[in-house]
Structure formats: structure tokens, C-alpha cells
PDB file of N, CA and C in Angstrom:
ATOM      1  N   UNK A   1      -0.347   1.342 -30.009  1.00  0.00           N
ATOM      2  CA  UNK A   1       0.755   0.983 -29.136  1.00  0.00           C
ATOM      3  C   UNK A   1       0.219   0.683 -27.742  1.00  0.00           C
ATOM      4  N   UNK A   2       0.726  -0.219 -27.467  1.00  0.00           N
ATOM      5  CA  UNK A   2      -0.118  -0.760 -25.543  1.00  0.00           C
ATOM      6  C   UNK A   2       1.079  -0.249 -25.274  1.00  0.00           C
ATOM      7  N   UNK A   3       0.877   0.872 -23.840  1.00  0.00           N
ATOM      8  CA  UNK A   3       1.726   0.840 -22.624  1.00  0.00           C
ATOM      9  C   UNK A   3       1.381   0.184 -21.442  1.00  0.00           C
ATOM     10  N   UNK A   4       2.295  -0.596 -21.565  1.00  0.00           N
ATOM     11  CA  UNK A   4       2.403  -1.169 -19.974  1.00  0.00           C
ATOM     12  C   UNK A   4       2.541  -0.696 -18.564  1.00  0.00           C
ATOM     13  N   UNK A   5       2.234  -0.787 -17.471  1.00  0.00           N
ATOM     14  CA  UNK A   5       2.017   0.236 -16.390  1.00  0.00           C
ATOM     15  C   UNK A   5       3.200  -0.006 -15.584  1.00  0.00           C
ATOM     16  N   UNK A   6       4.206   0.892 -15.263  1.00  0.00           N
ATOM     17  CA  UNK A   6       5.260   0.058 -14.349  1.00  0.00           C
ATOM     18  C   UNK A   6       4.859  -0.538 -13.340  1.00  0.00           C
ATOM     19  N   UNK A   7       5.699  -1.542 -12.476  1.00  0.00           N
ATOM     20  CA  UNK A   7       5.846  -1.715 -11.476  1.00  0.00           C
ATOM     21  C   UNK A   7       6.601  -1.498 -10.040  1.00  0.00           C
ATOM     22  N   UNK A   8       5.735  -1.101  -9.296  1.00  0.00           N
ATOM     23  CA  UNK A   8       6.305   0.077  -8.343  1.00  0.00           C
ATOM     24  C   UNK A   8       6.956  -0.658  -6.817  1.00  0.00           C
ATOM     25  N   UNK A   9       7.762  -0.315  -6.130  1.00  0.00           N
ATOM     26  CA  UNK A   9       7.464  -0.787  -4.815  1.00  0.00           C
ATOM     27  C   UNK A   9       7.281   0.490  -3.836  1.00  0.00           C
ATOM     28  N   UNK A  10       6.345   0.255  -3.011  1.00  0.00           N
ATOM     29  CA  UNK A  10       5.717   1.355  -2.206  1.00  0.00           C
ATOM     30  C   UNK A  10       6.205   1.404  -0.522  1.00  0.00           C
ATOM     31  N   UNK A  11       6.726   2.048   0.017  1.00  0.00           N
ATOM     32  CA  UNK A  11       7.363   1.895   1.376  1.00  0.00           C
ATOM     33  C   UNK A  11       6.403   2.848   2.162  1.00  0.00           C
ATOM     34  N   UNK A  12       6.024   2.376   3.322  1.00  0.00           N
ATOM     35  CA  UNK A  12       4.932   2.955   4.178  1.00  0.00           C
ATOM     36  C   UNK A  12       5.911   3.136   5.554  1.00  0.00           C
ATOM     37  N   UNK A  13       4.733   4.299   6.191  1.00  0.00           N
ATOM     38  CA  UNK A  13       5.859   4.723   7.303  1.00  0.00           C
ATOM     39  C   UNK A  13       4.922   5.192   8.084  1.00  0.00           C
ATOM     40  N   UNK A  14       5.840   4.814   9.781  1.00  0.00           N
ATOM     41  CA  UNK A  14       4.959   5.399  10.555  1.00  0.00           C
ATOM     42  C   UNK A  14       2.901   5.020  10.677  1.00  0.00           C
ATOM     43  N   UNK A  15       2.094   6.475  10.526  1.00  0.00           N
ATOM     44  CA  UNK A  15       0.729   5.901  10.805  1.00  0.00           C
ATOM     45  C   UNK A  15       0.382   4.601  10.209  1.00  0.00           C
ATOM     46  N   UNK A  16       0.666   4.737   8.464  1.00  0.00           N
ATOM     47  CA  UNK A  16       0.264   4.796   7.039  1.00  0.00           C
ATOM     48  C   UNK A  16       0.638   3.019   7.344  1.00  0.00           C
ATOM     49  N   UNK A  17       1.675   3.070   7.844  1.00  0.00           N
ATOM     50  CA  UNK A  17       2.381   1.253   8.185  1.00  0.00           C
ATOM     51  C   UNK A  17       1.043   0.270   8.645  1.00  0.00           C
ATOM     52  N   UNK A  18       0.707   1.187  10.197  1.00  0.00           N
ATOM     53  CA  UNK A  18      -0.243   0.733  10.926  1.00  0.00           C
ATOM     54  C   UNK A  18      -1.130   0.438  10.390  1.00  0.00           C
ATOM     55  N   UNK A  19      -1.747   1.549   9.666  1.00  0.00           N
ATOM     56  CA  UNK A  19      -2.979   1.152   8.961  1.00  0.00           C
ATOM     57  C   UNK A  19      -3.441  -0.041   8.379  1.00  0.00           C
ATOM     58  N   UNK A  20      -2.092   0.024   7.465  1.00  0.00           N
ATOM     59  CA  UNK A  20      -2.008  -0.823   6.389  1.00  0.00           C
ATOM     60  C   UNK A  20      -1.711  -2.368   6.816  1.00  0.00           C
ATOM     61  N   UNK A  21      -0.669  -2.285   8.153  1.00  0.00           N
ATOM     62  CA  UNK A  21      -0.657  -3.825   8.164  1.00  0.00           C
ATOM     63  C   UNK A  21       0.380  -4.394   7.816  1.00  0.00           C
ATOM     64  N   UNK A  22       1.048  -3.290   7.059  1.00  0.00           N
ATOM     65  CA  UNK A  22       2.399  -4.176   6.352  1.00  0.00           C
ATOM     66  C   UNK A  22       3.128  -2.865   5.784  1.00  0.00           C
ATOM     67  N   UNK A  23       4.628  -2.738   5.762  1.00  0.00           N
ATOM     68  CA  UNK A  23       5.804  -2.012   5.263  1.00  0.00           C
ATOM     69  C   UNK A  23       5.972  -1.454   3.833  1.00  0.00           C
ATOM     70  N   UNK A  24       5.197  -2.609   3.297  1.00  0.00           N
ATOM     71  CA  UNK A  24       6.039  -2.597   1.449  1.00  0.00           C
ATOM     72  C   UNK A  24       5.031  -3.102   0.786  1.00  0.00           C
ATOM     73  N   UNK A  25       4.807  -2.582  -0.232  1.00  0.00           N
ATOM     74  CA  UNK A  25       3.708  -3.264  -1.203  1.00  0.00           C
ATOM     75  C   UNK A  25       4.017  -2.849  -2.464  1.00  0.00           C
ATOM     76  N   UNK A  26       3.594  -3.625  -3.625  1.00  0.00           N
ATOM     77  CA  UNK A  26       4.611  -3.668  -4.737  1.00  0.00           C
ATOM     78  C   UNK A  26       3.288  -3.527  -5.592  1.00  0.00           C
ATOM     79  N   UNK A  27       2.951  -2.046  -6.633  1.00  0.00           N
ATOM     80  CA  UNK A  27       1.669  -1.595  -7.661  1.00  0.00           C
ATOM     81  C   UNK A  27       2.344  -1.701  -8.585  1.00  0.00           C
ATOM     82  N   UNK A  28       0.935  -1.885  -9.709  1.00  0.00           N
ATOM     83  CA  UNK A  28       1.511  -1.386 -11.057  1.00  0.00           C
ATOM     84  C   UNK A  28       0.749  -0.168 -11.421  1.00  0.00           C
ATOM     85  N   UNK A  29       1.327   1.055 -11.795  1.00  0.00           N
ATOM     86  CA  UNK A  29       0.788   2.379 -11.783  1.00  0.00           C
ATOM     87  C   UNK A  29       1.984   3.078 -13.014  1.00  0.00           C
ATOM     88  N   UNK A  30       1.065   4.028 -13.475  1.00  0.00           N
ATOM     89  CA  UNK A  30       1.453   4.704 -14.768  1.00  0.00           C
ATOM     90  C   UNK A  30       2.172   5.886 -13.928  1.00  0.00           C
ATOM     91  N   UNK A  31       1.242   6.686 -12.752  1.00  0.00           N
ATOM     92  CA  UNK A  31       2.083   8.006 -12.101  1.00  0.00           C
ATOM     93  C   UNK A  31       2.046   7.503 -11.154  1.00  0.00           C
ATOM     94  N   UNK A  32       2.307   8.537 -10.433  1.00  0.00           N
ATOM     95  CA  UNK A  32       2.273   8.736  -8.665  1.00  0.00           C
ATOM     96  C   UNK A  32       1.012   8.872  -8.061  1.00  0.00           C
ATOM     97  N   UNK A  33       0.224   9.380  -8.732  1.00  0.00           N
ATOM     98  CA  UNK A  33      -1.258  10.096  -8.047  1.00  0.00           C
ATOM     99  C   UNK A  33      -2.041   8.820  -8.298  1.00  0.00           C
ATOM    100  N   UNK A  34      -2.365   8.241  -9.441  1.00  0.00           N
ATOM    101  CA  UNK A  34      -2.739   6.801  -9.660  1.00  0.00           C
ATOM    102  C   UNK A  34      -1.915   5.689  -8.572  1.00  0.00           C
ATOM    103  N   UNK A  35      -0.843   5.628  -8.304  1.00  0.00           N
ATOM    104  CA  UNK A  35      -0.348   4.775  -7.163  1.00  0.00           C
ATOM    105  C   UNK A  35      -1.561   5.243  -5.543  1.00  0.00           C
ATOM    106  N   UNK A  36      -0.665   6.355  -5.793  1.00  0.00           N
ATOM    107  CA  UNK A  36      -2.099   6.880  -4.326  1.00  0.00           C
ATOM    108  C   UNK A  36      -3.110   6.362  -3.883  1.00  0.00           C
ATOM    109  N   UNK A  37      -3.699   6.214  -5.324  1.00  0.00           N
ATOM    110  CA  UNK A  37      -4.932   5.846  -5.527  1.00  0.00           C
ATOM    111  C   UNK A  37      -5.421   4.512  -5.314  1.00  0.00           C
ATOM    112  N   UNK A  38      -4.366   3.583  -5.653  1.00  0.00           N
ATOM    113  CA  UNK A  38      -4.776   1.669  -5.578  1.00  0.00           C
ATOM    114  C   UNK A  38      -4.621   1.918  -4.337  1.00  0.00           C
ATOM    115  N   UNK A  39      -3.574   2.733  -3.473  1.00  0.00           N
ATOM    116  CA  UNK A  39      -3.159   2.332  -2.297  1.00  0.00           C
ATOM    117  C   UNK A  39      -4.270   2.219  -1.149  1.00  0.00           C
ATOM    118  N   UNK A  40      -5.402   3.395  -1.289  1.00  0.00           N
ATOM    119  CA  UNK A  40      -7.002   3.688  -0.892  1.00  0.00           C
ATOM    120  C   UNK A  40      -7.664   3.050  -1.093  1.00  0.00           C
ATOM    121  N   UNK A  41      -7.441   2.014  -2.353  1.00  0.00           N
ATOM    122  CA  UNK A  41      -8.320   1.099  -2.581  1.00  0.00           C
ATOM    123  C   UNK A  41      -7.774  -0.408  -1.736  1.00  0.00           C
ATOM    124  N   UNK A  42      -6.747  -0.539  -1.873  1.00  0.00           N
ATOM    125  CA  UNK A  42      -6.007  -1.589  -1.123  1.00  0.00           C
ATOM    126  C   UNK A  42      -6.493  -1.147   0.176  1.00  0.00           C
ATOM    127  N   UNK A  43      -6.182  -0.444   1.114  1.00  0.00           N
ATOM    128  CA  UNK A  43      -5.983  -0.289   2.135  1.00  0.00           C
ATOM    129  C   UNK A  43      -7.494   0.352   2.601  1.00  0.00           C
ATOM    130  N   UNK A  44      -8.359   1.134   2.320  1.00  0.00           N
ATOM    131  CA  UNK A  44      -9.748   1.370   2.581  1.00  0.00           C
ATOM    132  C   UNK A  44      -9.614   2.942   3.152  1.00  0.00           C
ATOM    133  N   UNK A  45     -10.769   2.986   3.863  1.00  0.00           N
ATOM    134  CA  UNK A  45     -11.034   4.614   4.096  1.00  0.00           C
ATOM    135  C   UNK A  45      -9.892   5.043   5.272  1.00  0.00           C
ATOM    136  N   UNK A  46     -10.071   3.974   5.940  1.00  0.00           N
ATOM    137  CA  UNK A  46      -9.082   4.870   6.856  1.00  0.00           C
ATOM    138  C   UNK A  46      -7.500   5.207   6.430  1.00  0.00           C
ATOM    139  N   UNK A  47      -6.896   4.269   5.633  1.00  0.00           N
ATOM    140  CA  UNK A  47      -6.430   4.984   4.808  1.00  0.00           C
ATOM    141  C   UNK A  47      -6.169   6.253   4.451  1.00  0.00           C
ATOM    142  N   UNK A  48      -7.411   5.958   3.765  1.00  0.00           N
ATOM    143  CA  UNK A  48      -7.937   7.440   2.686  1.00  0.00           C
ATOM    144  C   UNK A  48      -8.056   8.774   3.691  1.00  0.00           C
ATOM    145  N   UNK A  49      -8.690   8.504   4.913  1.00  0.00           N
ATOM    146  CA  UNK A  49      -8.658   9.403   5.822  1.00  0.00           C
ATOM    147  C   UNK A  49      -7.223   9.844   6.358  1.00  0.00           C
ATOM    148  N   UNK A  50      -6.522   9.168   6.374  1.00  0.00           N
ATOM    149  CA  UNK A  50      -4.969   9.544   7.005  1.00  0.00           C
ATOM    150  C   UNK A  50      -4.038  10.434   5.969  1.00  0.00           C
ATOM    151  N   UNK A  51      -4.439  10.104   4.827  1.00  0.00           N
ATOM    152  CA  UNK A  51      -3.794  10.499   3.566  1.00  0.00           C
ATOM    153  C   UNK A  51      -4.067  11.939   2.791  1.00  0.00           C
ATOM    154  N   UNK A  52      -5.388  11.408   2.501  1.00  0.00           N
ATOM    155  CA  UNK A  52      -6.626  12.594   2.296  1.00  0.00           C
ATOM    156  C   UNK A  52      -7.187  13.608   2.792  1.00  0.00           C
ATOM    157  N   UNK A  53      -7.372  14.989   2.050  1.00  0.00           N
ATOM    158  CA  UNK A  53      -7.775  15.329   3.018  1.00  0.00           C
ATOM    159  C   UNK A  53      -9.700  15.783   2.389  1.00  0.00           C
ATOM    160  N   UNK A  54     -10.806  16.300   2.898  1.00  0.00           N
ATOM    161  CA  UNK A  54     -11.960  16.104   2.130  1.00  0.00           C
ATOM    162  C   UNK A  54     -11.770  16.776   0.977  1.00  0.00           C
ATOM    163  N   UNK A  55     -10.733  17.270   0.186  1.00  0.00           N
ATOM    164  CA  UNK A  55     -10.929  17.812  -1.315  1.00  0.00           C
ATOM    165  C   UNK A  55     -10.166  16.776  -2.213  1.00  0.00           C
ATOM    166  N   UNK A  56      -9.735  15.564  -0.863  1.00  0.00           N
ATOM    167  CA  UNK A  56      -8.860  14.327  -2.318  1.00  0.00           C
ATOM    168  C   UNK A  56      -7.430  14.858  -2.185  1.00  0.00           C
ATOM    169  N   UNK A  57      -7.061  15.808  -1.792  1.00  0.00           N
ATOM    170  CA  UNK A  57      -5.350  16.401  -1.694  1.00  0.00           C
ATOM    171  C   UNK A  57      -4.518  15.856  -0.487  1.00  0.00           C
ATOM    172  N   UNK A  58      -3.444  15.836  -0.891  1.00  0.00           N
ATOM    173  CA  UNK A  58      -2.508  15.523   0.062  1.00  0.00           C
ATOM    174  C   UNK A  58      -1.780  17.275   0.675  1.00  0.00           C
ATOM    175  N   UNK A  59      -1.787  17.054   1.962  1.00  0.00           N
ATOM    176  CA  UNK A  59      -1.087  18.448   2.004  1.00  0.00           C
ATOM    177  C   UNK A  59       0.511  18.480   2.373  1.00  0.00           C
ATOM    178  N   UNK A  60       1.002  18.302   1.024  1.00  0.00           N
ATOM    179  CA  UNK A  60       2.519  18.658   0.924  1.00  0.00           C
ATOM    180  C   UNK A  60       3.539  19.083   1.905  1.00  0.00           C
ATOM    181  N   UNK A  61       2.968  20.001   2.470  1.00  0.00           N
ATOM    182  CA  UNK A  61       4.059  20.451   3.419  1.00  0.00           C
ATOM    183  C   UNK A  61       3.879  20.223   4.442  1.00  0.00           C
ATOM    184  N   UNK A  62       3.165  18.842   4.700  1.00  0.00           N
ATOM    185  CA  UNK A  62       3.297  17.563   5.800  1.00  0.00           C
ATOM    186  C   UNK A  62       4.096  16.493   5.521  1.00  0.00           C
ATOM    187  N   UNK A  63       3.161  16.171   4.581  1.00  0.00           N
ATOM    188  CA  UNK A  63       3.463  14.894   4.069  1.00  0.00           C
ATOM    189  C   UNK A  63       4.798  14.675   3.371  1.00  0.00           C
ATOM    190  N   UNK A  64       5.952  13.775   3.573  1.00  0.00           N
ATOM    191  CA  UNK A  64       6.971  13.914   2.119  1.00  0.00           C
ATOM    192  C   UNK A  64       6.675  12.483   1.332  1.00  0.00           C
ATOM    193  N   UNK A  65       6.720  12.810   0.638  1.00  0.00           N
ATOM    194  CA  UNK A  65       6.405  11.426  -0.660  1.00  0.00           C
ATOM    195  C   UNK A  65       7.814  11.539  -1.455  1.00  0.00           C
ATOM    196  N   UNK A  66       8.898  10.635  -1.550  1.00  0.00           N
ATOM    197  CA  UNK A  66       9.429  10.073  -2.428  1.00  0.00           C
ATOM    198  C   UNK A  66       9.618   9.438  -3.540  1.00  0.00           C
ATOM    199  N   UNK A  67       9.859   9.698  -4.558  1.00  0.00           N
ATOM    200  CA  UNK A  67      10.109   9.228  -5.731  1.00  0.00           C
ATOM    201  C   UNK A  67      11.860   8.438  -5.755  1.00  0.00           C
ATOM    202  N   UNK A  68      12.208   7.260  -5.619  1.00  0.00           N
ATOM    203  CA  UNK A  68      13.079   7.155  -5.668  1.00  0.00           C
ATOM    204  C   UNK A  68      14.132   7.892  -4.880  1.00  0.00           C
ATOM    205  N   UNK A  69      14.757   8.968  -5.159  1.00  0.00           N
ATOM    206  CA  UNK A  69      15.726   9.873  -3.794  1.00  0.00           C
ATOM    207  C   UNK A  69      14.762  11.356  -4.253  1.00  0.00           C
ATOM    208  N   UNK A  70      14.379  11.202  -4.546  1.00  0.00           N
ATOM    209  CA  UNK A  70      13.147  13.044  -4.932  1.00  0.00           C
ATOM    210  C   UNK A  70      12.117  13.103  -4.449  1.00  0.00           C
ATOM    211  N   UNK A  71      11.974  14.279  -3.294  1.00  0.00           N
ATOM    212  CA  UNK A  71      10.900  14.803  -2.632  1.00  0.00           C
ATOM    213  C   UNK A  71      10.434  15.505  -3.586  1.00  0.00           C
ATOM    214  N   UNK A  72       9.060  15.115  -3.604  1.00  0.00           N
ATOM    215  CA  UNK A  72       7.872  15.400  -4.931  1.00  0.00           C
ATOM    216  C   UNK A  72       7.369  17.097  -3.597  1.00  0.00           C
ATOM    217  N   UNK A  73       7.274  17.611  -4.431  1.00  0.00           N
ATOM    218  CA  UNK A  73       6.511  19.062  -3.498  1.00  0.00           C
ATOM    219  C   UNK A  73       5.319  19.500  -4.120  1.00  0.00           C
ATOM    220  N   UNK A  74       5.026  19.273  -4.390  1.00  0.00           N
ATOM    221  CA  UNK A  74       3.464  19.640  -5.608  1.00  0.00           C
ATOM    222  C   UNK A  74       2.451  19.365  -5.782  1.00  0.00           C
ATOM    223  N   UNK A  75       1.429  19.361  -6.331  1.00  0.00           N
ATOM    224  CA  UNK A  75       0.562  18.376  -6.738  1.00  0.00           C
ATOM    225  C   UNK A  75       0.928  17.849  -8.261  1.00  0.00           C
ATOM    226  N   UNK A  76       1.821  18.933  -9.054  1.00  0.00           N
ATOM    227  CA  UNK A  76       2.296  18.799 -10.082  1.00  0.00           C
ATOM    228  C   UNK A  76       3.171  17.648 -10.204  1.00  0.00           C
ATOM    229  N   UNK A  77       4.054  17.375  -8.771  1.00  0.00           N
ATOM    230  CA  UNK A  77       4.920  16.292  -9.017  1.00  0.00           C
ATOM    231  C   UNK A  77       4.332  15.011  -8.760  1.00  0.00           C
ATOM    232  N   UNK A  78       3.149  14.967  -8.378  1.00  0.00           N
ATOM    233  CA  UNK A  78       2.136  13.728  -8.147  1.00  0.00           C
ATOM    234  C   UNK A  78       1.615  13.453  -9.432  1.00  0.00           C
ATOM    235  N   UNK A  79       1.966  13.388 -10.477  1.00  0.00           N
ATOM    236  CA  UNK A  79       2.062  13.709 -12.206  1.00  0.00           C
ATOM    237  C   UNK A  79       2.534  12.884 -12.394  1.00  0.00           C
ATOM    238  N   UNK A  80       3.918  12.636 -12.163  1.00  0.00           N
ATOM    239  CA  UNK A  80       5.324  12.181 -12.639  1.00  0.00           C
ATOM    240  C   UNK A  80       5.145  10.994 -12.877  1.00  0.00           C
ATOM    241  N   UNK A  81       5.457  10.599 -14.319  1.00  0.00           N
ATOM    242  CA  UNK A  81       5.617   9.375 -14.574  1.00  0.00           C
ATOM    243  C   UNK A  81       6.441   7.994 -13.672  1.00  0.00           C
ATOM    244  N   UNK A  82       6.171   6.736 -13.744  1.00  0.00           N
ATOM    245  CA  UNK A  82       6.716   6.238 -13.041  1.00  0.00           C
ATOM    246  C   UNK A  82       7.648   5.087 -13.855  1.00  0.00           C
ATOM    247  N   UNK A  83       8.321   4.234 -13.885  1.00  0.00           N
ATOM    248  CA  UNK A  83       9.465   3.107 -14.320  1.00  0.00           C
ATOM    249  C   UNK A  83       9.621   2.197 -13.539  1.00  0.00           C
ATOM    250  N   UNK A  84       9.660   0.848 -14.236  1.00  0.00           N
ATOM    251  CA  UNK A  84       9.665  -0.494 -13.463  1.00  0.00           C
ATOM    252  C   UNK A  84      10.392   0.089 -12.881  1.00  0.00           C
ATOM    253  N   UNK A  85      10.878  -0.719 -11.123  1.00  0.00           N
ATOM    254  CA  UNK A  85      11.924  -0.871 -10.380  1.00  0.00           C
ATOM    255  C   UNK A  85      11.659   0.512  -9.211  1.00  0.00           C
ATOM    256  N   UNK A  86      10.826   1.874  -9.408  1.00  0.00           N
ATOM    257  CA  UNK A  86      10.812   2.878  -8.811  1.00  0.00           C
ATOM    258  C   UNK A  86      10.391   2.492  -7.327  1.00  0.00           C
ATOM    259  N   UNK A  87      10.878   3.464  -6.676  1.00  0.00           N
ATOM    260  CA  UNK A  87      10.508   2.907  -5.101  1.00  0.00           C
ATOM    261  C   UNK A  87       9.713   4.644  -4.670  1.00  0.00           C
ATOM    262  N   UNK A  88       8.750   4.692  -3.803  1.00  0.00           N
ATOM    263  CA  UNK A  88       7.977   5.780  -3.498  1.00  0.00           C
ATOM    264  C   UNK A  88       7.879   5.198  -2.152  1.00  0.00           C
ATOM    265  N   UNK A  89       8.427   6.222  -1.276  1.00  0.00           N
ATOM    266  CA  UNK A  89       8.324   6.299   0.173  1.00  0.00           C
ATOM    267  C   UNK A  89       7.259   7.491   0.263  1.00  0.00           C
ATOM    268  N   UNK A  90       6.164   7.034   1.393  1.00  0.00           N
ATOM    269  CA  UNK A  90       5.847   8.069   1.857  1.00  0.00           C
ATOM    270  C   UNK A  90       5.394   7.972   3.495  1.00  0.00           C
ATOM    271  N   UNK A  91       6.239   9.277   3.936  1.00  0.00           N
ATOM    272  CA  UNK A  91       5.669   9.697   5.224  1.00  0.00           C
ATOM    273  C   UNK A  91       5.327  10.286   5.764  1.00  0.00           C
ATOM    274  N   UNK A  92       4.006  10.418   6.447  1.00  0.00           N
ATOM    275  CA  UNK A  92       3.064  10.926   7.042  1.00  0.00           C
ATOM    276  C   UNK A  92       3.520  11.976   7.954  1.00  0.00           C
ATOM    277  N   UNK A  93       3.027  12.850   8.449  1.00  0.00           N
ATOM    278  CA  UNK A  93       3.792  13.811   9.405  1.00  0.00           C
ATOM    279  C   UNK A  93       3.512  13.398  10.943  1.00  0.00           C
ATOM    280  N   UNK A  94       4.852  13.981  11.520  1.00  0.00           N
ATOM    281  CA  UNK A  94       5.121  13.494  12.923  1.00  0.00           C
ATOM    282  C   UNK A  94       4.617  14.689  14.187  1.00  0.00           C
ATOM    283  N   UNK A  95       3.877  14.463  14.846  1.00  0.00           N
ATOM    284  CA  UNK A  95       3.696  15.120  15.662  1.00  0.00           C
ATOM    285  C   UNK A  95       4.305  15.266  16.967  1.00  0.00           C
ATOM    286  N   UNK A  96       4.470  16.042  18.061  1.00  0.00           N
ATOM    287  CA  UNK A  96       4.942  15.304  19.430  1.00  0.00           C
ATOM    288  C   UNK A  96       5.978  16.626  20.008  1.00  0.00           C
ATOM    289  N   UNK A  97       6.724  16.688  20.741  1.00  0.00           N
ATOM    290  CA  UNK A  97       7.668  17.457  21.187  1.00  0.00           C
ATOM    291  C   UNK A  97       8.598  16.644  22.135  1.00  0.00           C
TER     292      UNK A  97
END
């Protein structure tokens, strides 16, 4: 049986925007953690540096990542299968007072 990989659209925010150059970018990815992943490759280290931290993790209770209307909290929910049409926001944490 071939599975096909959905197709995702990806919404960037804040730093992650800058970096990148652009708002929205549209993967084809099986999970979430594999999306992550083209996105580092698309976008390069600095990227990877904004995102990453040196063990490859995102730290959750900065970062919120969206699944459609669901804040993923986990590394477990960076798992989650994905479905044509899904939208994954993620934003970076805000600093400032």
C-alpha cells in the first residue's frame, strides 16, 4: 500500500517570519516533527537555531505550535499524524515588558 504524505500549510510568526522571509509555506509531511524538519531544511540553520535547541527539542512551554485549533504540548504531540488541508501555526516566544 503507498501512503501519500499530506499536504500541509505552515503559518510562521513573529522571529520564525523574519527568518524565513515569508508568512506561509505549504509541506508535504506525514507528522508534525517531520514538518519541523523540511522547515530547517527550507529555511537553514538559523532557523534551526531559533527553533532548536542543541538536543534537536523544541521547548514547549515557549513555544506554541498549532495543529489546526490544538496546542500540541509534548514532544508526544509532535507525533501526530497530519491530513491534507491541516494548517500548523507556530509561535516562537515573546519577550519584552
Amino acid at each position: 500500500m503507498i501512503v501519500n504524505m499530506a499536504q500541509v500549510v505552515v503559518r510562521l510568526h513573529l522571529a520564525l517570519r523574519a527568518i524565513a522571509g515569508e508568512n506561509e509555506t505549504h509541506l508535504e509531511a506525514d507528522d508534525v516533527r517531520e514538518t519541523l524538519d523540511k522547515l530547517v531544511g527550507k529555511y537553514g540553520v538559523e532557523f534551526r537555531g531559533s527553533l532548536f535547541d542543541i538536543h534537536n527539542q523544541i521547548d514547549l512551554r515557549f513555544y506554541r505550535i498549532f495543529l489546526n485549533k490544538e496546542v500540541l504540548t509534548t514532544e508526544e504531540d509532535l507525533g501526530k499524524q497530519l491530513h491534507d488541508g491541516d494548517v500548523l501555526q507556530i509561535f516562537p516566544p515573546v519577550v519584552g515588558g
